[in-house]
Structure formats: structure tokens, C-alpha cells
PDB file of N, CA and C in Angstrom:
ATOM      1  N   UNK A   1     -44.881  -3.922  23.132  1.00  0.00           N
ATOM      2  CA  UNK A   1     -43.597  -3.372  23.534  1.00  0.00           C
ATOM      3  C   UNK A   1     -42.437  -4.143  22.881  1.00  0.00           C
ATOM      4  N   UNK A   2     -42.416  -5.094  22.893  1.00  0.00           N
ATOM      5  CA  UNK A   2     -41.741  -6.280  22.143  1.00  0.00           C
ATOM      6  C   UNK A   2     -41.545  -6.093  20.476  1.00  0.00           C
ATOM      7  N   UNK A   3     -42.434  -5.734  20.173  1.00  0.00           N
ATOM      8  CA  UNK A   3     -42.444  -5.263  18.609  1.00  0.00           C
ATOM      9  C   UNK A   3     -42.094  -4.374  18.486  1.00  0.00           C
ATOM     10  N   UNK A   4     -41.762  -3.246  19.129  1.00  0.00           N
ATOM     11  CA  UNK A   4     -41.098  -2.139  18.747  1.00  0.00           C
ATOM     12  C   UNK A   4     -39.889  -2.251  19.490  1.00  0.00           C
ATOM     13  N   UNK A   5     -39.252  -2.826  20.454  1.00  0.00           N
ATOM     14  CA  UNK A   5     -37.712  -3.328  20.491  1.00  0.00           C
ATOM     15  C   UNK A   5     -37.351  -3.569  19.154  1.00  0.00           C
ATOM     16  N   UNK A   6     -37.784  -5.150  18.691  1.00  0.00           N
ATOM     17  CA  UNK A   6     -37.477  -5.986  17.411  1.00  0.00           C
ATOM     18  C   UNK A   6     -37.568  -4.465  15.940  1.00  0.00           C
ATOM     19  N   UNK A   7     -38.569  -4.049  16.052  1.00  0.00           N
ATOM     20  CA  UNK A   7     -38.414  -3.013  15.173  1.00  0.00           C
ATOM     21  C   UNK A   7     -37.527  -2.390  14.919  1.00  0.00           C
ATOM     22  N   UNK A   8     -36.805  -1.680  16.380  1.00  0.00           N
ATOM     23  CA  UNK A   8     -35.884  -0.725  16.281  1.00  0.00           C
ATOM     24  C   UNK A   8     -34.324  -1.504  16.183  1.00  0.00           C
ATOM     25  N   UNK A   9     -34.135  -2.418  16.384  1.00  0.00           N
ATOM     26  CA  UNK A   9     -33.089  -3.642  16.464  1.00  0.00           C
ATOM     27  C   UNK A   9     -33.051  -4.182  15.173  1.00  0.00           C
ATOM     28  N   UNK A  10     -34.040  -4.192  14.164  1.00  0.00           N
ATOM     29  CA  UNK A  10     -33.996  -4.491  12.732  1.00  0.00           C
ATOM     30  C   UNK A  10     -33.511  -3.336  11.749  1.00  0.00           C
ATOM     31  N   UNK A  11     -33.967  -2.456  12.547  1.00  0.00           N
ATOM     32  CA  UNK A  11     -33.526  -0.895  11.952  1.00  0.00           C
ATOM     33  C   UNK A  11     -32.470  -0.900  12.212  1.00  0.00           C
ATOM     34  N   UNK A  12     -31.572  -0.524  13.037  1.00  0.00           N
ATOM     35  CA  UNK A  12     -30.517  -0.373  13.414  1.00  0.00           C
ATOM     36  C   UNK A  12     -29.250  -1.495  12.758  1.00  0.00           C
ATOM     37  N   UNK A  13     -29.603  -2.864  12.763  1.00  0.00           N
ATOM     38  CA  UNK A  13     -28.952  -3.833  11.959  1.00  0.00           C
ATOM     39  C   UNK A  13     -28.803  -3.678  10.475  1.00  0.00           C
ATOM     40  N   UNK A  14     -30.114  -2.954   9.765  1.00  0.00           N
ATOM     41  CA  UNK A  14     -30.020  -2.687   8.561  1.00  0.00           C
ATOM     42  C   UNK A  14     -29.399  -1.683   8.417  1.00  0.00           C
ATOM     43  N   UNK A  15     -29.155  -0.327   9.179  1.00  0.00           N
ATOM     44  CA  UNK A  15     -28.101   0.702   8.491  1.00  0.00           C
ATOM     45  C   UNK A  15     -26.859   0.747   8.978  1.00  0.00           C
ATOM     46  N   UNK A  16     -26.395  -0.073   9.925  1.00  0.00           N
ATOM     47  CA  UNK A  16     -25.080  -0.965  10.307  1.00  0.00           C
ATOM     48  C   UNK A  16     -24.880  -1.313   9.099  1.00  0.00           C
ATOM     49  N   UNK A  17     -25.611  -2.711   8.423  1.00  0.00           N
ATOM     50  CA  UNK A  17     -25.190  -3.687   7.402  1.00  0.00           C
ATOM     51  C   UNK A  17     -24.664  -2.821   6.234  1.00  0.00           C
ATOM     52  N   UNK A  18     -25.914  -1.917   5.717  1.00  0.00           N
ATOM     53  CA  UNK A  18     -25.267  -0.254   4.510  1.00  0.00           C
ATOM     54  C   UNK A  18     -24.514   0.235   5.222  1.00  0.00           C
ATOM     55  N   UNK A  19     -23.567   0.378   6.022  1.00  0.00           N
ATOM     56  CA  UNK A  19     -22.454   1.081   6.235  1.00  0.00           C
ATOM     57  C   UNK A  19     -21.436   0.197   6.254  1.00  0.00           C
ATOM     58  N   UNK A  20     -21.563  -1.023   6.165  1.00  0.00           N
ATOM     59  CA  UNK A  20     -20.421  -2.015   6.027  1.00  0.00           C
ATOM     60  C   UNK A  20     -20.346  -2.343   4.562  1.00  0.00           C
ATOM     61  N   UNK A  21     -21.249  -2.394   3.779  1.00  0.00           N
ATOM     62  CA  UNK A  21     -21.187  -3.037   2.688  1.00  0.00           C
ATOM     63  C   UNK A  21     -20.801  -1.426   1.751  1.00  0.00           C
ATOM     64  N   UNK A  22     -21.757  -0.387   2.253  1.00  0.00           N
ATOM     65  CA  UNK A  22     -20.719   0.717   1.458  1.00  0.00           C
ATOM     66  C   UNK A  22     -19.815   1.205   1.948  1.00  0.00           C
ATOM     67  N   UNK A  23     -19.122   1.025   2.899  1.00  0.00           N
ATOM     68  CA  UNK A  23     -17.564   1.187   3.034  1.00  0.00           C
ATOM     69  C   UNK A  23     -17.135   0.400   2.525  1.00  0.00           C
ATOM     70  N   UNK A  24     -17.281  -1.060   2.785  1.00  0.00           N
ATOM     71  CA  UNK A  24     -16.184  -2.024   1.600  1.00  0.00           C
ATOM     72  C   UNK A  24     -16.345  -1.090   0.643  1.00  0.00           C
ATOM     73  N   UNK A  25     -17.509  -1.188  -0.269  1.00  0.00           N
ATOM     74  CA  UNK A  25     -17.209  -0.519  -1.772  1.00  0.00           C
ATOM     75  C   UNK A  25     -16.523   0.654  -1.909  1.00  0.00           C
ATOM     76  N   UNK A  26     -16.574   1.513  -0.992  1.00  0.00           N
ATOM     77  CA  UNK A  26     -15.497   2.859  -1.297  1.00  0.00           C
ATOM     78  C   UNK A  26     -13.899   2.722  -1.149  1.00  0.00           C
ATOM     79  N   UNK A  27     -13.704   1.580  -0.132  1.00  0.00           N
ATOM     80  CA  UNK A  27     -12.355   1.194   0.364  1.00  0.00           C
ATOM     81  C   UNK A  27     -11.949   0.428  -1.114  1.00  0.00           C
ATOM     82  N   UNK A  28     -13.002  -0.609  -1.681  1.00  0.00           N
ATOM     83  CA  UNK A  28     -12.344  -1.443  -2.881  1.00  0.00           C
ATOM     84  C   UNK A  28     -12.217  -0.221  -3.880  1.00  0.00           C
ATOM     85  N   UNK A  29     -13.355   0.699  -4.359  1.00  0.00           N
ATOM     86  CA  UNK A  29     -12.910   1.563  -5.302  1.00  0.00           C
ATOM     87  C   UNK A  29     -11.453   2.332  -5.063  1.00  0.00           C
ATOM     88  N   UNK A  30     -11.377   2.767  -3.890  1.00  0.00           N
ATOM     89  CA  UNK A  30      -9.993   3.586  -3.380  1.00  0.00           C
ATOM     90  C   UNK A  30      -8.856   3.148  -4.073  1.00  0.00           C
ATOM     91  N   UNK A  31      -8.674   1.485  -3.244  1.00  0.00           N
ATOM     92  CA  UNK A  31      -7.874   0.886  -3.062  1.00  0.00           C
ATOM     93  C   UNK A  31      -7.181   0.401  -4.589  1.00  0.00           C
ATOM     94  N   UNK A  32      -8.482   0.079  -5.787  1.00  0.00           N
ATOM     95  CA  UNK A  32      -8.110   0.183  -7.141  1.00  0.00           C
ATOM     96  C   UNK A  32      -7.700   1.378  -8.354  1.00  0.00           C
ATOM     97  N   UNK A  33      -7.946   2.832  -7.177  1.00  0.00           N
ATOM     98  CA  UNK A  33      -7.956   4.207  -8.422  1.00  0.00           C
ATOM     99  C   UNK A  33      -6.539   4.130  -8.692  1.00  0.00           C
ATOM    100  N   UNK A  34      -6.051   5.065  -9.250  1.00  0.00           N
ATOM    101  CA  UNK A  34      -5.060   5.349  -9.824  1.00  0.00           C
ATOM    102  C   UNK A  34      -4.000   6.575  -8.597  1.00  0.00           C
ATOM    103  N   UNK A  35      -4.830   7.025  -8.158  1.00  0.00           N
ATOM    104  CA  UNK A  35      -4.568   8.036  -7.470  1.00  0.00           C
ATOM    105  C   UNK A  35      -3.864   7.295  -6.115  1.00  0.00           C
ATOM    106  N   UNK A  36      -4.567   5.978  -5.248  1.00  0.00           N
ATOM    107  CA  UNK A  36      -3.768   5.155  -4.788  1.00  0.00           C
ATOM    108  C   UNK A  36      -2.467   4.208  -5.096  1.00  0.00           C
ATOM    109  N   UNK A  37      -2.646   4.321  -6.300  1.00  0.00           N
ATOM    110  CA  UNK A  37      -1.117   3.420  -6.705  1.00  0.00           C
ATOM    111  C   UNK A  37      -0.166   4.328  -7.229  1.00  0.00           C
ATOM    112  N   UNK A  38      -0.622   5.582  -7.390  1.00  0.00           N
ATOM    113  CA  UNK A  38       0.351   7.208  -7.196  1.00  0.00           C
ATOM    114  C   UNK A  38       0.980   7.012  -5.477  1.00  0.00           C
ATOM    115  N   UNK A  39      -0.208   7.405  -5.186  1.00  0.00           N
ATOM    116  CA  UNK A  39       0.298   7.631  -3.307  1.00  0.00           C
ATOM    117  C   UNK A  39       1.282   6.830  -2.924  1.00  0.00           C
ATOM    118  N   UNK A  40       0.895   5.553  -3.483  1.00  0.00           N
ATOM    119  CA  UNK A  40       1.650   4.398  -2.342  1.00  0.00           C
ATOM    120  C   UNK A  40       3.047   4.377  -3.097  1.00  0.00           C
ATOM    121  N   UNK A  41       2.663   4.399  -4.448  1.00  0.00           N
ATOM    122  CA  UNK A  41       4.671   4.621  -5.271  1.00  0.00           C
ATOM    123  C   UNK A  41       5.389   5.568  -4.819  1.00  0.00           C
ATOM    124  N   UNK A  42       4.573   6.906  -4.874  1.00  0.00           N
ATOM    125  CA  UNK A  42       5.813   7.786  -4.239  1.00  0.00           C
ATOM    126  C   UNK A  42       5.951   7.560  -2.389  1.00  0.00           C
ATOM    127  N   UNK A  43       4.838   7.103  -1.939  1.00  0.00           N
ATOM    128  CA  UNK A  43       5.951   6.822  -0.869  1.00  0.00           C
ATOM    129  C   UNK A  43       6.892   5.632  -0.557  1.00  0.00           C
ATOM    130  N   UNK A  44       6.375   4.737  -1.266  1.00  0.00           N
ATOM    131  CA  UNK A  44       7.447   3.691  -1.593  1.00  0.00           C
ATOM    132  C   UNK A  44       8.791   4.698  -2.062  1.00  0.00           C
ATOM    133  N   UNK A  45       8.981   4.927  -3.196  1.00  0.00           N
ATOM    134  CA  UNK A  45      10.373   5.372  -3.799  1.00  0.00           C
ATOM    135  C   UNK A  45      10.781   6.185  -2.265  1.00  0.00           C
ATOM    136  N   UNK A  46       9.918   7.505  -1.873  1.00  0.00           N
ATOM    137  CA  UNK A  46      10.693   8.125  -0.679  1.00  0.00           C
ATOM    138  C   UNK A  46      10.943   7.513   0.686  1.00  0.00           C
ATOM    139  N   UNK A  47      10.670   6.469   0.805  1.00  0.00           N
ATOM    140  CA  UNK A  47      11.704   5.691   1.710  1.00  0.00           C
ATOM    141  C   UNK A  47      12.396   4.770   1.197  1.00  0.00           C
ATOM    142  N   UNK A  48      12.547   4.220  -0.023  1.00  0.00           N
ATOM    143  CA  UNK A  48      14.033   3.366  -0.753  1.00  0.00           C
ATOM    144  C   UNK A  48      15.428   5.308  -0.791  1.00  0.00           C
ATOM    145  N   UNK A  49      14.434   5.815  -1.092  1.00  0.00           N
ATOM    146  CA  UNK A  49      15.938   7.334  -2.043  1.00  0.00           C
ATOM    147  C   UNK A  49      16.043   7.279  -0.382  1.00  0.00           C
ATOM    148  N   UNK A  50      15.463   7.505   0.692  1.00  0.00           N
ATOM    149  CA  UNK A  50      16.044   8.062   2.017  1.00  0.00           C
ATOM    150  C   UNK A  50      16.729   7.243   2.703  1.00  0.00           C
ATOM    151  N   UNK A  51      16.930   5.483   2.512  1.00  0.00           N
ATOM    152  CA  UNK A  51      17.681   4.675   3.134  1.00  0.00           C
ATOM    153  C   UNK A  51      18.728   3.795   2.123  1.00  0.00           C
ATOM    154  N   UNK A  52      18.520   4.398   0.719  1.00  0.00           N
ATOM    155  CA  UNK A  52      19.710   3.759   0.151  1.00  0.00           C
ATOM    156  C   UNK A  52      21.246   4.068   0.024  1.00  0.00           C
ATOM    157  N   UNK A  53      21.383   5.327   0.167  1.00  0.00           N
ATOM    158  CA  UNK A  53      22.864   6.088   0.705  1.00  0.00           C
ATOM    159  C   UNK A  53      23.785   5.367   1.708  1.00  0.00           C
ATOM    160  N   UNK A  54      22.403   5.370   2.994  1.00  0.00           N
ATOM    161  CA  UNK A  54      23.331   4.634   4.355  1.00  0.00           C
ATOM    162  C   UNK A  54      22.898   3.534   3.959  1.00  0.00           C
ATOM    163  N   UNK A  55      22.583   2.357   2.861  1.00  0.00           N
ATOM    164  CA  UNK A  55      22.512   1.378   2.844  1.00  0.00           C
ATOM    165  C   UNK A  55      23.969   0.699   2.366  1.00  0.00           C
ATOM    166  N   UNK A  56      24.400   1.784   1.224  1.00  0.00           N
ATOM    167  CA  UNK A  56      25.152   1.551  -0.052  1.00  0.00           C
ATOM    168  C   UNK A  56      26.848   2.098   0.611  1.00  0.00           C
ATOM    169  N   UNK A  57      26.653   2.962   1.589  1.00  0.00           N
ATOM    170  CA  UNK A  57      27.714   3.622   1.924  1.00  0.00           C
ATOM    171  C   UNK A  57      28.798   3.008   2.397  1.00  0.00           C
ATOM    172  N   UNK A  58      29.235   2.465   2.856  1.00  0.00           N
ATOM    173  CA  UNK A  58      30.030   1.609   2.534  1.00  0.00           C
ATOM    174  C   UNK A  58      30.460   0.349   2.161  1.00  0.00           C
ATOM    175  N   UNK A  59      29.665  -0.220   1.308  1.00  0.00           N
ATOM    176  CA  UNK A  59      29.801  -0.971   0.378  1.00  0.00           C
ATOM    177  C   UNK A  59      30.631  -1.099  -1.024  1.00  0.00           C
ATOM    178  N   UNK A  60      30.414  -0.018  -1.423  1.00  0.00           N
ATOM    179  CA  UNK A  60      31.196   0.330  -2.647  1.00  0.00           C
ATOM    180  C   UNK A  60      32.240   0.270  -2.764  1.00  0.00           C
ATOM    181  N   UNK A  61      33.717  -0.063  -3.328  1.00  0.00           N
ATOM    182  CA  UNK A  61      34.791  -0.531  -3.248  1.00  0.00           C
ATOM    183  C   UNK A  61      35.368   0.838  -3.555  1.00  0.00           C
ATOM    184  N   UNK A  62      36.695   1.488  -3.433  1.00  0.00           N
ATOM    185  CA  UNK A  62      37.062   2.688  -3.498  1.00  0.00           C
ATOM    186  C   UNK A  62      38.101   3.005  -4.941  1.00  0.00           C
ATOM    187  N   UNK A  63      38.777   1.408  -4.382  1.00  0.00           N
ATOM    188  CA  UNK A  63      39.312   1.479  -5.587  1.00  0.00           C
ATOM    189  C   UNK A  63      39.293  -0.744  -6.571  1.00  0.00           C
ATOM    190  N   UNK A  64      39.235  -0.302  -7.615  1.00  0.00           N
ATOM    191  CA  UNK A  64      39.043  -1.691  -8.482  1.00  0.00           C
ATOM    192  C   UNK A  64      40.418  -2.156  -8.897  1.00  0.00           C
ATOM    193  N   UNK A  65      40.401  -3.677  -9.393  1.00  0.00           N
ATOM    194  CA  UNK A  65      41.064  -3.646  -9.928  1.00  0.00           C
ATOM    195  C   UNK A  65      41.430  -4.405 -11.397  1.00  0.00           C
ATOM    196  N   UNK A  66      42.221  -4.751 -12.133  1.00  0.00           N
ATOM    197  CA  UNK A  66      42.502  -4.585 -13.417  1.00  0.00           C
ATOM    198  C   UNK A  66      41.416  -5.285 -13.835  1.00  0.00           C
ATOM    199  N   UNK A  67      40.885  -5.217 -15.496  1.00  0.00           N
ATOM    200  CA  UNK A  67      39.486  -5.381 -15.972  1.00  0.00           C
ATOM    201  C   UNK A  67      39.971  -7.159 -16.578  1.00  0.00           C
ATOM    202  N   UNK A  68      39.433  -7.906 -16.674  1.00  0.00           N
ATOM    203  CA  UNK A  68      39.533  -9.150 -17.236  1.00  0.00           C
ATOM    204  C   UNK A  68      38.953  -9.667 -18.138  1.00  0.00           C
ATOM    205  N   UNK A  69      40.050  -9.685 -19.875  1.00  0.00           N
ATOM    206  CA  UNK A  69      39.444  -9.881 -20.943  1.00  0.00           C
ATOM    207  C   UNK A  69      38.233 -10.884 -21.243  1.00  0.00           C
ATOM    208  N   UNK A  70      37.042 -10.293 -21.640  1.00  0.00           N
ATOM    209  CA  UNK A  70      36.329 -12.015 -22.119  1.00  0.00           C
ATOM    210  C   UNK A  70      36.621 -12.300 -23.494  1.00  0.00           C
ATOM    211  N   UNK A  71      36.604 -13.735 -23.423  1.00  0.00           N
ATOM    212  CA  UNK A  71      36.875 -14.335 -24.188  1.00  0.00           C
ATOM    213  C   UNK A  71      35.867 -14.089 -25.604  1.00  0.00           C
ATOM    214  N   UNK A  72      35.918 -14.003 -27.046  1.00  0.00           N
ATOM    215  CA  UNK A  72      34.924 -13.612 -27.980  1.00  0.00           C
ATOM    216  C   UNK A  72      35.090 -14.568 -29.225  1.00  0.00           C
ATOM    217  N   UNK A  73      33.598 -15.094 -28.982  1.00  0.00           N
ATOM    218  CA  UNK A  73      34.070 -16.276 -29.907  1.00  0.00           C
ATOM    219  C   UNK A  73      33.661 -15.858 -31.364  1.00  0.00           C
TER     220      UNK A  73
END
């Protein structure tokens, strides 16, 4: 009876262990395609374009003033 506990407890540990070790590998392949460093740029850029307006908005000076020659050697 004992041997077939341990049996089924060795079984079970071994296709646990292949499901950990091939998920890492699908997560590392993912995580290196091309298609992920697409995804994550455009949503990077679409939350910089959606919070830089009210970032910038009043910051910007309305009006400047006179330009100051540099010097040219």
C-alpha cells in the first residue's frame, strides 16, 4: 500500500516539476519575442501621449522674452 502512495506522489511531483520548468520556458521565450517588446512599447507610448498634455499644460510660458546673442568665436 505504501508503494503505491510513494508511486503516485512521484508521479504527481514529476508532472508538477514539467509544468514548472515548461512554463518558465514559454514565459522566457514570450518575454524575449518581438511581439512582447511591440506590446509593452505601445503601451508604454499610450500612457506617456495620454498624460503628457496635463503634464505640460501649464508649464509652458505664454509669452518669451527677447533672444540673447551668443557670443561666436
Amino acid at each position: 500500500m505504501l508503494k503505491k502512495i510513494v508511486t503516485v506522489l512521484v508521479f504527481v511531483n514529476t508532472i508538477g516539476l514539467l509544468g514548472i520548468f515548461g512554463g518558465g520556458f514559454y514565459a522566457y521565450k514570450y518575454v524575449n519575442s518581438g511581439n512582447f517588446e511591440k506590446l509593452i512599447k505601445s503601451k508604454i507610448m499610450g500612457d506617456i501621449q495620454s498624460a503628457l498634455p496635463s503634464a505640460i499644460e501649464d508649464k509652458l510660458p505664454s509669452i518669451t522674452g527677447k533672444s540673447i546673442p551668443l557670443p561666436i568665436k
